[in-house]
PDB file of N, CA and C in Angstrom:
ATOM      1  N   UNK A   1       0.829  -1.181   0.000  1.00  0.00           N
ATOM      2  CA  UNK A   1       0.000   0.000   0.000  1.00  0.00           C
ATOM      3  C   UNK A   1       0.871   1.241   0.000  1.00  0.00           C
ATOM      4  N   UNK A   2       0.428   2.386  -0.778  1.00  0.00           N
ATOM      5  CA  UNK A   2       1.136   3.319  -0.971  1.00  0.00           C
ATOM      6  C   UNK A   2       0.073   4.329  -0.658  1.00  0.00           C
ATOM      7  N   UNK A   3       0.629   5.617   0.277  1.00  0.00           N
ATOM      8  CA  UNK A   3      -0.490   6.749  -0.056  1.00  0.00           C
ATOM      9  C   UNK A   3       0.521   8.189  -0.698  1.00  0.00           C
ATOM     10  N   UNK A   4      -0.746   8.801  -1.232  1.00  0.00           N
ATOM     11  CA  UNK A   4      -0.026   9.902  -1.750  1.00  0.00           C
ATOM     12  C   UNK A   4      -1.408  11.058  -1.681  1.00  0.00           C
ATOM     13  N   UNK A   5      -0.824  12.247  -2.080  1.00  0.00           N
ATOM     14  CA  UNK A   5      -1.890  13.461  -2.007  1.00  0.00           C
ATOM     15  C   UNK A   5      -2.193  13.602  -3.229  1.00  0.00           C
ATOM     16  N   UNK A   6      -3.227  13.970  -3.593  1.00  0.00           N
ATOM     17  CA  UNK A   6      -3.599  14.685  -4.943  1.00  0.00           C
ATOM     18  C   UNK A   6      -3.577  16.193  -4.480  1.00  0.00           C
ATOM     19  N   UNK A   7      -3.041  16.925  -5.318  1.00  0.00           N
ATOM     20  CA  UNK A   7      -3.104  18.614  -4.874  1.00  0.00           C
ATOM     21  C   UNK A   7      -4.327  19.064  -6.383  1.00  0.00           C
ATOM     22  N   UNK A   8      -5.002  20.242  -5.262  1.00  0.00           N
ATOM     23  CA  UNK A   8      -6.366  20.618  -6.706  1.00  0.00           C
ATOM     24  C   UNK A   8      -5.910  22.314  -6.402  1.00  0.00           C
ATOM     25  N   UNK A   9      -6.661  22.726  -7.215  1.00  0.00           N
ATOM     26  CA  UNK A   9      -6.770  24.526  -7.684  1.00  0.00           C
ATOM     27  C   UNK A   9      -8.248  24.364  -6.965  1.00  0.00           C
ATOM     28  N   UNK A  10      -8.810  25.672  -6.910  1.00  0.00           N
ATOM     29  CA  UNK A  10      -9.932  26.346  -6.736  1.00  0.00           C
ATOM     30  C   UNK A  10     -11.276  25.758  -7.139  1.00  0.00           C
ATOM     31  N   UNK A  11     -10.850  25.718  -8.567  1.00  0.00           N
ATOM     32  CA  UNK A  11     -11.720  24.495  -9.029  1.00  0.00           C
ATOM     33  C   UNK A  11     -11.602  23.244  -9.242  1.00  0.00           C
ATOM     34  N   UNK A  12     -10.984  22.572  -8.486  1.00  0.00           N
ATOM     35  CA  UNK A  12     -11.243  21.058  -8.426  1.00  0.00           C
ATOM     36  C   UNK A  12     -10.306  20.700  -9.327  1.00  0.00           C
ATOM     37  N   UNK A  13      -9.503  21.457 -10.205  1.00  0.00           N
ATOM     38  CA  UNK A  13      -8.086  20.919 -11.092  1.00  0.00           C
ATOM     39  C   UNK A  13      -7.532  20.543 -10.331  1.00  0.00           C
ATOM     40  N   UNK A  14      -6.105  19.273 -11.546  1.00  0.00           N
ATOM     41  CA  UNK A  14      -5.566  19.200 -10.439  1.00  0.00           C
ATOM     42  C   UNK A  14      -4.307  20.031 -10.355  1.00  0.00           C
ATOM     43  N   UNK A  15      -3.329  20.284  -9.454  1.00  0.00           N
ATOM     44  CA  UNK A  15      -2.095  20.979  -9.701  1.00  0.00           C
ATOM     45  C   UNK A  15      -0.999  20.078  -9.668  1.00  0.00           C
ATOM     46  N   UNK A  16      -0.149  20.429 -10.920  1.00  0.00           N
ATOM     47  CA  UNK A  16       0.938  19.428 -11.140  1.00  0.00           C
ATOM     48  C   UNK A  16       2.396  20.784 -10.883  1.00  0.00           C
ATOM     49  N   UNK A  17       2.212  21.816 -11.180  1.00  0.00           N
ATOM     50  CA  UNK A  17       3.720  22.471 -11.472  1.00  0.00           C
ATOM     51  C   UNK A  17       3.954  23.424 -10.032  1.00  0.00           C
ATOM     52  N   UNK A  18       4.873  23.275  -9.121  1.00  0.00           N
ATOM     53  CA  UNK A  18       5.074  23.666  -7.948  1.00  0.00           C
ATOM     54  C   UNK A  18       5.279  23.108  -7.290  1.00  0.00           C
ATOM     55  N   UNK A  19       4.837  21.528  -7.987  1.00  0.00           N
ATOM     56  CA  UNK A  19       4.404  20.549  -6.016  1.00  0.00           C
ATOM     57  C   UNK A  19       5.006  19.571  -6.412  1.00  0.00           C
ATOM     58  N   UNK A  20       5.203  18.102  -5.825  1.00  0.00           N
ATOM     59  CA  UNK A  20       6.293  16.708  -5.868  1.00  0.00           C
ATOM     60  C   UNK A  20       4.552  16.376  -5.939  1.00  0.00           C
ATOM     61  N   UNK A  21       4.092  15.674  -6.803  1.00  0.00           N
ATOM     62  CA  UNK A  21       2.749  15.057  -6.763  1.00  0.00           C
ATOM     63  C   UNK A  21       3.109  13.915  -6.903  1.00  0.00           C
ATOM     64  N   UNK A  22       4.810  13.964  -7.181  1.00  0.00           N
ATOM     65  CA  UNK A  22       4.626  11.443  -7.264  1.00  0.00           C
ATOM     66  C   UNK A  22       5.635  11.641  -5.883  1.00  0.00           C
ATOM     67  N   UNK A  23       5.549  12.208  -5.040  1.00  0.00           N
ATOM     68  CA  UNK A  23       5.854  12.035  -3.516  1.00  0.00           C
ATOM     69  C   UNK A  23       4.413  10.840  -3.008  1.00  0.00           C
ATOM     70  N   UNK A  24       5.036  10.164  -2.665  1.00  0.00           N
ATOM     71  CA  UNK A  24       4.691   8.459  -1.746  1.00  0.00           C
ATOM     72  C   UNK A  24       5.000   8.553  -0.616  1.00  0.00           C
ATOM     73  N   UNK A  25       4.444   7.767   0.169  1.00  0.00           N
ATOM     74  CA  UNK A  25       4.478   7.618   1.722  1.00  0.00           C
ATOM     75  C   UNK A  25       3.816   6.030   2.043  1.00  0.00           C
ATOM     76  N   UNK A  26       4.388   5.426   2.990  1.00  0.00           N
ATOM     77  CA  UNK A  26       4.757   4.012   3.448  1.00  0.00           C
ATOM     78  C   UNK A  26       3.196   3.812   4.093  1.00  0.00           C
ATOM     79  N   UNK A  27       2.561   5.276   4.911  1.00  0.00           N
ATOM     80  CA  UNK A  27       1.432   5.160   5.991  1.00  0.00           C
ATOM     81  C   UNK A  27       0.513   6.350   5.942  1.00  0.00           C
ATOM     82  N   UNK A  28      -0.264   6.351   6.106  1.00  0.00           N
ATOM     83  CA  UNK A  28      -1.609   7.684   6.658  1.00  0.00           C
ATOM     84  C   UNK A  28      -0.590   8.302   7.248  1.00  0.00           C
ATOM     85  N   UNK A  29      -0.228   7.951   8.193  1.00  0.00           N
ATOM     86  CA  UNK A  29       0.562   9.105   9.437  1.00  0.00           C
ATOM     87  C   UNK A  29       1.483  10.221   8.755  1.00  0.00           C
ATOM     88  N   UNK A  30       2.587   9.050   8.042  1.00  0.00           N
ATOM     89  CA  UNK A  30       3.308   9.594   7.647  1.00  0.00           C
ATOM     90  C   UNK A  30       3.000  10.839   6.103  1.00  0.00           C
ATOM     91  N   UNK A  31       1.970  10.648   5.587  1.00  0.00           N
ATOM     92  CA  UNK A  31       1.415  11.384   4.771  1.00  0.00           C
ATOM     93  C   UNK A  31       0.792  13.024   5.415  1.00  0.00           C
ATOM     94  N   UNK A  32       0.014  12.032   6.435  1.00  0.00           N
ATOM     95  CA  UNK A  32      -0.462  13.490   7.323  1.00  0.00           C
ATOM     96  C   UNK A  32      -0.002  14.618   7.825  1.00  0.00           C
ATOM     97  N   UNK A  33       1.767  13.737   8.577  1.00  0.00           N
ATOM     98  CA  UNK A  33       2.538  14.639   8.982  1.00  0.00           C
ATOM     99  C   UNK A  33       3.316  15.470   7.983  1.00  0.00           C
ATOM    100  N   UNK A  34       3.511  14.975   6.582  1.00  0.00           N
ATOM    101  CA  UNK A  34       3.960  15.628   5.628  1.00  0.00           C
ATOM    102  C   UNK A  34       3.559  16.694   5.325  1.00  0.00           C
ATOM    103  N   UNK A  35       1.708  16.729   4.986  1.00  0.00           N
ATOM    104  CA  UNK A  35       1.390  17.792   4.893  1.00  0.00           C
ATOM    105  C   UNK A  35       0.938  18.558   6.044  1.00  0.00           C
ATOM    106  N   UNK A  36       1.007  18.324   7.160  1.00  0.00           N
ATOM    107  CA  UNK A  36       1.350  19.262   8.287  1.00  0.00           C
ATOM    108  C   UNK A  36       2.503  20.296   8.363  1.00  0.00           C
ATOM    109  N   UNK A  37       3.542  19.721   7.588  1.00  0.00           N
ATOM    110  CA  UNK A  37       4.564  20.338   7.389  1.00  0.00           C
ATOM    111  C   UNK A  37       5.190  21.278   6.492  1.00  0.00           C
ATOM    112  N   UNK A  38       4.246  21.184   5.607  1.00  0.00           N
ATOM    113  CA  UNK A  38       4.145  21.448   3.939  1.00  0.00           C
ATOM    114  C   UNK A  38       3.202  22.290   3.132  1.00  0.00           C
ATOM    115  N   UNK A  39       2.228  22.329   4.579  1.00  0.00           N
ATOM    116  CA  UNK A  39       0.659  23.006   3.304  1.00  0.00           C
ATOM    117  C   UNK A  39       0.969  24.445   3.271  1.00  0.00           C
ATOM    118  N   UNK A  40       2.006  25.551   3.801  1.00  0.00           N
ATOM    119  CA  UNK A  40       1.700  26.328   3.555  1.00  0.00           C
ATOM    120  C   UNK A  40       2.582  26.555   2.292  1.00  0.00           C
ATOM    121  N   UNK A  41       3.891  26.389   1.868  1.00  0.00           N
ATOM    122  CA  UNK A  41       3.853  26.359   0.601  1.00  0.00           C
ATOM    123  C   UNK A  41       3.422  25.778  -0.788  1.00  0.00           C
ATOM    124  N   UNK A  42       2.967  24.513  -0.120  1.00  0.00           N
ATOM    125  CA  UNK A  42       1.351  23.940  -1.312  1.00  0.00           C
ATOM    126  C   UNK A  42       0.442  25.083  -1.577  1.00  0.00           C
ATOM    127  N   UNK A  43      -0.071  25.952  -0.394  1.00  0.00           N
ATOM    128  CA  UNK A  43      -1.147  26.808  -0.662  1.00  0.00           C
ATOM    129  C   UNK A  43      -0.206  27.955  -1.657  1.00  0.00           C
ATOM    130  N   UNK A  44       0.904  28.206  -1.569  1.00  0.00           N
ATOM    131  CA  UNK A  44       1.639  29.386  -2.172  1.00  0.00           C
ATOM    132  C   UNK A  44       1.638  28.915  -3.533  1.00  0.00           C
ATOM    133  N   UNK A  45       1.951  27.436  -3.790  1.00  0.00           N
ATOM    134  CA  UNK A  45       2.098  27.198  -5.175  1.00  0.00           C
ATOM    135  C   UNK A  45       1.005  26.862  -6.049  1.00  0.00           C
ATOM    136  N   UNK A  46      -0.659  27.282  -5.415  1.00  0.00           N
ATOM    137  CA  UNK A  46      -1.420  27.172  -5.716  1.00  0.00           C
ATOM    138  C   UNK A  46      -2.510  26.271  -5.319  1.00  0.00           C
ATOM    139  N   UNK A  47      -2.067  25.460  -4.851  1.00  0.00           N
ATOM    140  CA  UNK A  47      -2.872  24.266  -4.370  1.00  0.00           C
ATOM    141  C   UNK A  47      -4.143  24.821  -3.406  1.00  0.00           C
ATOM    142  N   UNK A  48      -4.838  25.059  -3.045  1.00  0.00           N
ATOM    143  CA  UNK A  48      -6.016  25.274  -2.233  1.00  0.00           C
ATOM    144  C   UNK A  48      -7.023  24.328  -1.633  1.00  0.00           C
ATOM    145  N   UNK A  49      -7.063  22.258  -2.094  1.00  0.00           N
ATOM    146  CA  UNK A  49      -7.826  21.578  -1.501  1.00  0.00           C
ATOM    147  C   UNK A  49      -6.935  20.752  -1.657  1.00  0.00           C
ATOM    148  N   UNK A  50      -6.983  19.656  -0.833  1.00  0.00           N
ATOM    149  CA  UNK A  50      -5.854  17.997  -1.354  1.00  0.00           C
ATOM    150  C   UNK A  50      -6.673  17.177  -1.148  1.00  0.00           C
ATOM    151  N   UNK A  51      -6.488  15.796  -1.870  1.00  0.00           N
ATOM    152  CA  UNK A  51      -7.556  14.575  -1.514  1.00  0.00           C
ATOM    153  C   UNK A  51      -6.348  13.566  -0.930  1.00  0.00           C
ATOM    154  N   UNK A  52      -6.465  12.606  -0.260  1.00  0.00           N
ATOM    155  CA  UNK A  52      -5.609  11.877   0.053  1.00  0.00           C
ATOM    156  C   UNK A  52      -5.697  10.391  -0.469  1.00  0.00           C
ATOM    157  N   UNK A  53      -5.117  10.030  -0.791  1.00  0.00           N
ATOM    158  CA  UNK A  53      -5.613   7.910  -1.361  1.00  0.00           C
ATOM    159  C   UNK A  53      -4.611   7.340  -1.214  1.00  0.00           C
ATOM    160  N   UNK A  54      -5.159   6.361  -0.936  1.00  0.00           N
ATOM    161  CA  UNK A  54      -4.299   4.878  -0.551  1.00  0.00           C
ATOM    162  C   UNK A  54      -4.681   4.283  -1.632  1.00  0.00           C
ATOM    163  N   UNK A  55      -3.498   3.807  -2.585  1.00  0.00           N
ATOM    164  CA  UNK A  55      -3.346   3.534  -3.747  1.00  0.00           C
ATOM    165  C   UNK A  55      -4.547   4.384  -4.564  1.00  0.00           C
ATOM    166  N   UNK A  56      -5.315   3.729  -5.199  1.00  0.00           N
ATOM    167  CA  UNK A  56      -5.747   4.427  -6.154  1.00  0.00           C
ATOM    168  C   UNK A  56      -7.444   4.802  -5.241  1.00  0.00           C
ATOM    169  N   UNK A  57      -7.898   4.434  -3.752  1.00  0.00           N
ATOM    170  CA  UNK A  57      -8.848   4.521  -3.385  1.00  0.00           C
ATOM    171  C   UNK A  57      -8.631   5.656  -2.760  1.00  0.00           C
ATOM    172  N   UNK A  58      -9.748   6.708  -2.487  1.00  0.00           N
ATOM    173  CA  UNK A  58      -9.740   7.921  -1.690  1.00  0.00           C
ATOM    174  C   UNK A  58     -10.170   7.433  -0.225  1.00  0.00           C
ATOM    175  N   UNK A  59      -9.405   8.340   0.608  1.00  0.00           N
ATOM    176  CA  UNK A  59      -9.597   8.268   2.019  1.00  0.00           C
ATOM    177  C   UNK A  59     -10.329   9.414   2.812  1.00  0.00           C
ATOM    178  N   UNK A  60     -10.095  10.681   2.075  1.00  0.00           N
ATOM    179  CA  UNK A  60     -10.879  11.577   1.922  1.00  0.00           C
ATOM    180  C   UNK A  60     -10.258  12.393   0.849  1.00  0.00           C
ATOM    181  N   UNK A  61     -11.358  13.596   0.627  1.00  0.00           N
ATOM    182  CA  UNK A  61     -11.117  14.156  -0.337  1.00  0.00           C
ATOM    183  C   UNK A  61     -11.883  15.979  -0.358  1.00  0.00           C
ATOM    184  N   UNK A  62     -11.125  16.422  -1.080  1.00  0.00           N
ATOM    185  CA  UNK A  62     -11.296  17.668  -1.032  1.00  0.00           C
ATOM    186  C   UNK A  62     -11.244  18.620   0.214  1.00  0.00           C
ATOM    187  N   UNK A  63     -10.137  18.487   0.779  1.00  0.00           N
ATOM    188  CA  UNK A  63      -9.962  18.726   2.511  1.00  0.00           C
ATOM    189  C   UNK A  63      -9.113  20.670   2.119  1.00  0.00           C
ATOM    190  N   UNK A  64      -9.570  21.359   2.333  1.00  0.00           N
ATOM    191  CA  UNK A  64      -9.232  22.875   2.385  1.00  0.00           C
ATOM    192  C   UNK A  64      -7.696  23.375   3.222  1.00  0.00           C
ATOM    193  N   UNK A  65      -7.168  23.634   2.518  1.00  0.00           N
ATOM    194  CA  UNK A  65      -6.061  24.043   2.730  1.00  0.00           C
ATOM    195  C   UNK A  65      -5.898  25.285   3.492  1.00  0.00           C
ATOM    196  N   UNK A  66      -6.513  26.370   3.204  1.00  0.00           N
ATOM    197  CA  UNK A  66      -6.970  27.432   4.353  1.00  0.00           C
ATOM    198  C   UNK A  66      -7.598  27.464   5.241  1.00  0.00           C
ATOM    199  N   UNK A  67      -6.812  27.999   6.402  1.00  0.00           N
ATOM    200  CA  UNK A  67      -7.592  28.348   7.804  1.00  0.00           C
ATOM    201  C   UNK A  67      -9.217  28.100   7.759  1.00  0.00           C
ATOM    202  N   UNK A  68     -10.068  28.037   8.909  1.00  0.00           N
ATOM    203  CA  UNK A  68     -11.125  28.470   8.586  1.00  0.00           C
ATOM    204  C   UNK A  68     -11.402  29.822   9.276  1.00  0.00           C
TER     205      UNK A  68
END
């Protein structure tokens, strides 16, 4: 099992130029803590929602990158 993030735009695109989008991770955790670490220059390079999946299944999706 592999997880990884999908990074989206505003509208639900996805974003490929700014970000490591074939960045992999071994676990949930370790994915989570990544982007704990990470979202605020994801949000700089455009990114504004991420979905998360374990392999090709979503775990959730469309999770907001800005404060509320």
């Amino acid at each position: 099992m592999t997880w990884r993030w999908r990074y989206e735009n505003a509208n639900g695109g996805e974003v490929v130029e700014g970000v490591a989008p074939s960045d992999t991770f071994p676990s949930q955790a370790d994915a989570e803590s990544w982007l704990g670490e990470n979202w605020r220059e994801l949000l700089e390079a455009g990114v504004e929602k991420v979905t998360l999946l374990e392999d090709e299944k979503i775990e959730y999706e469309g999770m907001s990158l800005r404060p509320e």
